[in-house]
Protein backbone atom coordinates (compact mmCIF):
# COMPACT_ATOMS: atom_id res chain seq x y z
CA UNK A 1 22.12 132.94 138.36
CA UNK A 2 20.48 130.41 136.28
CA UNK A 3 22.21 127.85 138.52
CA UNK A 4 21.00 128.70 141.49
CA UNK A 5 17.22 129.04 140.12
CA UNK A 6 17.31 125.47 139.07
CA UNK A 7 19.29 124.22 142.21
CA UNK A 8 16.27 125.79 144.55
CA UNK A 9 13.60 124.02 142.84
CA UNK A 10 15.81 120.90 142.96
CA UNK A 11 16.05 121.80 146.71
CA UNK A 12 12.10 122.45 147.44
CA UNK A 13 11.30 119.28 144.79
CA UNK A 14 13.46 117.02 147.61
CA UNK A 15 11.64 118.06 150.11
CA UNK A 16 15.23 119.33 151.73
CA UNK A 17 12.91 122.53 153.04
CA UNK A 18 10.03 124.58 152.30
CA UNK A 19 9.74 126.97 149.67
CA UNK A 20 10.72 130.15 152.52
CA UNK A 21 14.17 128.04 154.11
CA UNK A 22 17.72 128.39 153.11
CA UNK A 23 20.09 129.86 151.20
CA UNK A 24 21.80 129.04 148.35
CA UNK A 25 25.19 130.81 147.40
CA UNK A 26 27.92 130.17 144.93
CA UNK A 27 31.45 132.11 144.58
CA UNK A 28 32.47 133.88 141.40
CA UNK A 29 35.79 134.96 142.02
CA UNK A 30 36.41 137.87 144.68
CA UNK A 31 32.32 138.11 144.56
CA UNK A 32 29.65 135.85 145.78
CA UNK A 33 25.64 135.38 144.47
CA UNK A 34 23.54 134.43 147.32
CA UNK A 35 19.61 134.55 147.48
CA UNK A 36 17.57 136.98 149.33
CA UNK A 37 16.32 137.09 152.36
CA UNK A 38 13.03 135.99 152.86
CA UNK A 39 13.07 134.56 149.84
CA UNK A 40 11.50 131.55 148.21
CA UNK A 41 13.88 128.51 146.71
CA UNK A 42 11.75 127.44 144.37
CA UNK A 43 11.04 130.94 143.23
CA UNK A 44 14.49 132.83 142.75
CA UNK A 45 13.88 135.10 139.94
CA UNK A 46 14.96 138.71 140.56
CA UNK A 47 15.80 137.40 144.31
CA UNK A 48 19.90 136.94 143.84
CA UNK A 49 21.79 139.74 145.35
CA UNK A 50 25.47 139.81 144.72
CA UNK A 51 27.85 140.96 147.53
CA UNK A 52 31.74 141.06 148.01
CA UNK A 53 33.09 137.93 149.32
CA UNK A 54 35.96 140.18 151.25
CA UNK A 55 33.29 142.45 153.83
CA UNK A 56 30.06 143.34 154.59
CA UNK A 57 28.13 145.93 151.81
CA UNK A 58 25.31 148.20 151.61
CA UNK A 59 23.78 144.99 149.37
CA UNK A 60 24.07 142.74 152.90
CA UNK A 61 21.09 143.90 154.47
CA UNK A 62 18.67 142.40 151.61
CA UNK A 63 21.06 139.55 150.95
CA UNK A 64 20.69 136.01 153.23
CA UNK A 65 20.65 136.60 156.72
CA UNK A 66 23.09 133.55 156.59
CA UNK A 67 25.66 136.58 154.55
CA UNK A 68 28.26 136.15 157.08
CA UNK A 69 28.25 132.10 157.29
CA UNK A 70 28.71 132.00 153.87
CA UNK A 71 31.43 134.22 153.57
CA UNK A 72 33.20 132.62 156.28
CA UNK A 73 32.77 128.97 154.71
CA UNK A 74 34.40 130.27 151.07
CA UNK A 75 37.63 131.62 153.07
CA UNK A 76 38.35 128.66 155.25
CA UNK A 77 37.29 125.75 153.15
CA UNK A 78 37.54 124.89 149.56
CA UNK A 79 34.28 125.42 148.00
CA UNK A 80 32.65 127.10 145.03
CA UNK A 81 29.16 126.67 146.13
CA UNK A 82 27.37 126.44 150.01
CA UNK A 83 23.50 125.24 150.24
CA UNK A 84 21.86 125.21 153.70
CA UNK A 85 18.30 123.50 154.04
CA UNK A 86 16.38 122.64 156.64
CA UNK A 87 15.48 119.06 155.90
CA UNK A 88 13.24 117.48 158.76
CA UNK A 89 15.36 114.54 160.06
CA UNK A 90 18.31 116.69 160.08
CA UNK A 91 17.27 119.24 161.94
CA UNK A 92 15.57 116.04 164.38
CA UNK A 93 18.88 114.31 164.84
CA UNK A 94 20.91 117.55 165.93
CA UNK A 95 18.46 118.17 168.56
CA UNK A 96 18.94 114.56 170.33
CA UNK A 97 22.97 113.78 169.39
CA UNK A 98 25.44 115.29 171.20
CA UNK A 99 28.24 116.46 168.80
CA UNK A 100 28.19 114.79 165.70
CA UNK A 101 25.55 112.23 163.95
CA UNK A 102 26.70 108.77 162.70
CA UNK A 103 25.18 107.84 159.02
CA UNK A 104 23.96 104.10 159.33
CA UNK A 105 24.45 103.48 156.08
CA UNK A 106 26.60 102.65 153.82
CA UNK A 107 26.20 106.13 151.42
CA UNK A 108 26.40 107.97 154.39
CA UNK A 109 29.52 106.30 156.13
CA UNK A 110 31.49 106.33 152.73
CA UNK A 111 30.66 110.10 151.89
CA UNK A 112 30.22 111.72 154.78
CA UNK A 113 32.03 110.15 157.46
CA UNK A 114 30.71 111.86 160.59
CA UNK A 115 28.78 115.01 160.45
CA UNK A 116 29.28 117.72 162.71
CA UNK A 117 26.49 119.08 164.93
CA UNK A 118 27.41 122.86 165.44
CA UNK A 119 25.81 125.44 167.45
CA UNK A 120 25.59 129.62 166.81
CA UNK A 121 22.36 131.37 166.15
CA UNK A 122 21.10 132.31 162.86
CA UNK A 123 23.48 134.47 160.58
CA UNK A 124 26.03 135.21 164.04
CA UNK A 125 29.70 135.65 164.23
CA UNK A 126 29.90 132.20 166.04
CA UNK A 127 27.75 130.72 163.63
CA UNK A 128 29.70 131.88 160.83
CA UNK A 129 33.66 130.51 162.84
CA UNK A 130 31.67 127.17 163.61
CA UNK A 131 30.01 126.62 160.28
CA UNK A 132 33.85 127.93 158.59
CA UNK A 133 35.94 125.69 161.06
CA UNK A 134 33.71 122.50 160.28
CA UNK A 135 33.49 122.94 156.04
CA UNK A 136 37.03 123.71 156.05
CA UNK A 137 37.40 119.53 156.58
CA UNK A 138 34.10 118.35 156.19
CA UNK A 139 31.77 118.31 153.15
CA UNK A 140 28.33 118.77 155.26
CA UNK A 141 27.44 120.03 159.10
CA UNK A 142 24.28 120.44 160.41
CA UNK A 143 23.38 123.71 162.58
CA UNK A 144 21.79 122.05 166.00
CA UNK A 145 18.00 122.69 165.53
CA UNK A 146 18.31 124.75 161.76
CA UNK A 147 19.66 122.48 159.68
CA UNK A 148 22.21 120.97 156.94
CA UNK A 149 25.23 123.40 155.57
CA UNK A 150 26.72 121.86 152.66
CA UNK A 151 29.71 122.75 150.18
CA UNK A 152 31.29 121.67 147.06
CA UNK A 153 33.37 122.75 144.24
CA UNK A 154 29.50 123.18 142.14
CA UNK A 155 26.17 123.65 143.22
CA UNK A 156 25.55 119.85 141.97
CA UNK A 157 28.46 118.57 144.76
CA UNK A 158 26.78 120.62 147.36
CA UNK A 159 23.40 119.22 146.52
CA UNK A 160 24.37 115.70 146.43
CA UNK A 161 25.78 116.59 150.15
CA UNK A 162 22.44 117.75 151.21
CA UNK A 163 20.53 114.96 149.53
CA UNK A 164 22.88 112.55 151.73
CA UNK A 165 22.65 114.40 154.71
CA UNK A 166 19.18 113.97 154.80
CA UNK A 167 18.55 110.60 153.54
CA UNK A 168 21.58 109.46 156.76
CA UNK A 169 19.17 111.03 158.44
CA UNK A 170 16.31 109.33 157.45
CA UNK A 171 17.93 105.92 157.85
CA UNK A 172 19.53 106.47 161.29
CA UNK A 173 16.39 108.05 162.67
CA UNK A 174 14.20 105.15 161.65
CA UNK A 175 17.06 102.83 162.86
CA UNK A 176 17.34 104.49 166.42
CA UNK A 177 13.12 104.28 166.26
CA UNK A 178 13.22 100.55 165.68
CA UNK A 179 15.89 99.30 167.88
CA UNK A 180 13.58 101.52 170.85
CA UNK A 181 10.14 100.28 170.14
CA UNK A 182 9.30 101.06 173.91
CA UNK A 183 10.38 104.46 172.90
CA UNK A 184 7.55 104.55 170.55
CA UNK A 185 4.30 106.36 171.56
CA UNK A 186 1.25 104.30 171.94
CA UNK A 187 -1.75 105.73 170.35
């Protein structure tokens, strides 16, 4: 539990989301610790629930909303630990690319490859297949309009996957800006 406290503030610190956004899980053998709902990331004392990985529990309903997704990521994809955030230019680019974004630079393109853009609404059975089917070969997606989904074999791998997300963000954001100038909005 320690791990995830110190892996929200690292989150909120980052600027990856606000204090109220994402989740934060981690798998302990046939069990999984993932933060409250509602709760804050930089704040995660006394707001870890832990819940079967196998099927739903009576613990579910003050667990994530974002239960399901994560569940669904540790069966189809090798991972020990999922973050989601909701980092600005990540949640920007999903709106305005089609089905995947392309880092710009060189970080990006040599750790991340593409990135899937996938759709479902929040904590949803298509949400969860989506989210599973693109982890289970990819180390990061972003949920169009919510934001990065990350995983790794430790909460440090999945948080180096969020920090890259965003910062490929970032760069190809301010990249697409520049290269449209006329784009721009005159003040």
């Amino acid at each position: 539990m320690k791990e995830i406290i110190k892996y929200g503030k690292k989150i909120v610190e980052a600027h990856l989301t606000h204090s109220h956004f994402g989740n934060i899980s981690k798998r302990i053998g046939d069990k999984l610790l993932i933060t409250a709902t509602g709760s804050m990331l930089d704040e995660l004392e006394g707001e870890i629930v832990e819940v079967s990985l196998d099927s739903a529990t009576s613990l579910d309903v003050i667990a994530s909303t974002e239960v399901k997704v994560h569940r669904a990521i540790y069966k189809a994809a090798s991972a020990l630990a999922v973050i989601h955030t909701h980092s600005p230019y990540a949640v920007v680019l999903s709106l305005v690319c089609k089905d995947y974004i392309e880092p710009v630079d060189s970080e990006g393109k040599l750790v991340l490859h593409r990135i899937p853009i996938i759709d479902g609404e929040i904590g949803s059975d298509e949400l969860a297949r989506n989210a599973a089917s693109a982890l289970s070969v990819s180390k990061a997606a972003v949920i169009r309009g919510h934001g990065p989904i990350t995983r790794g074999n430790t909460l440090d791998e999945a948080f180096v996957y969020a920090c890259c997300v965003e910062h490929s963000c970032k760069v190809a954001y301010l990249a697409l800006l520049l290269k449209n100038p006329s784009k721009r909005r005159k003040r």
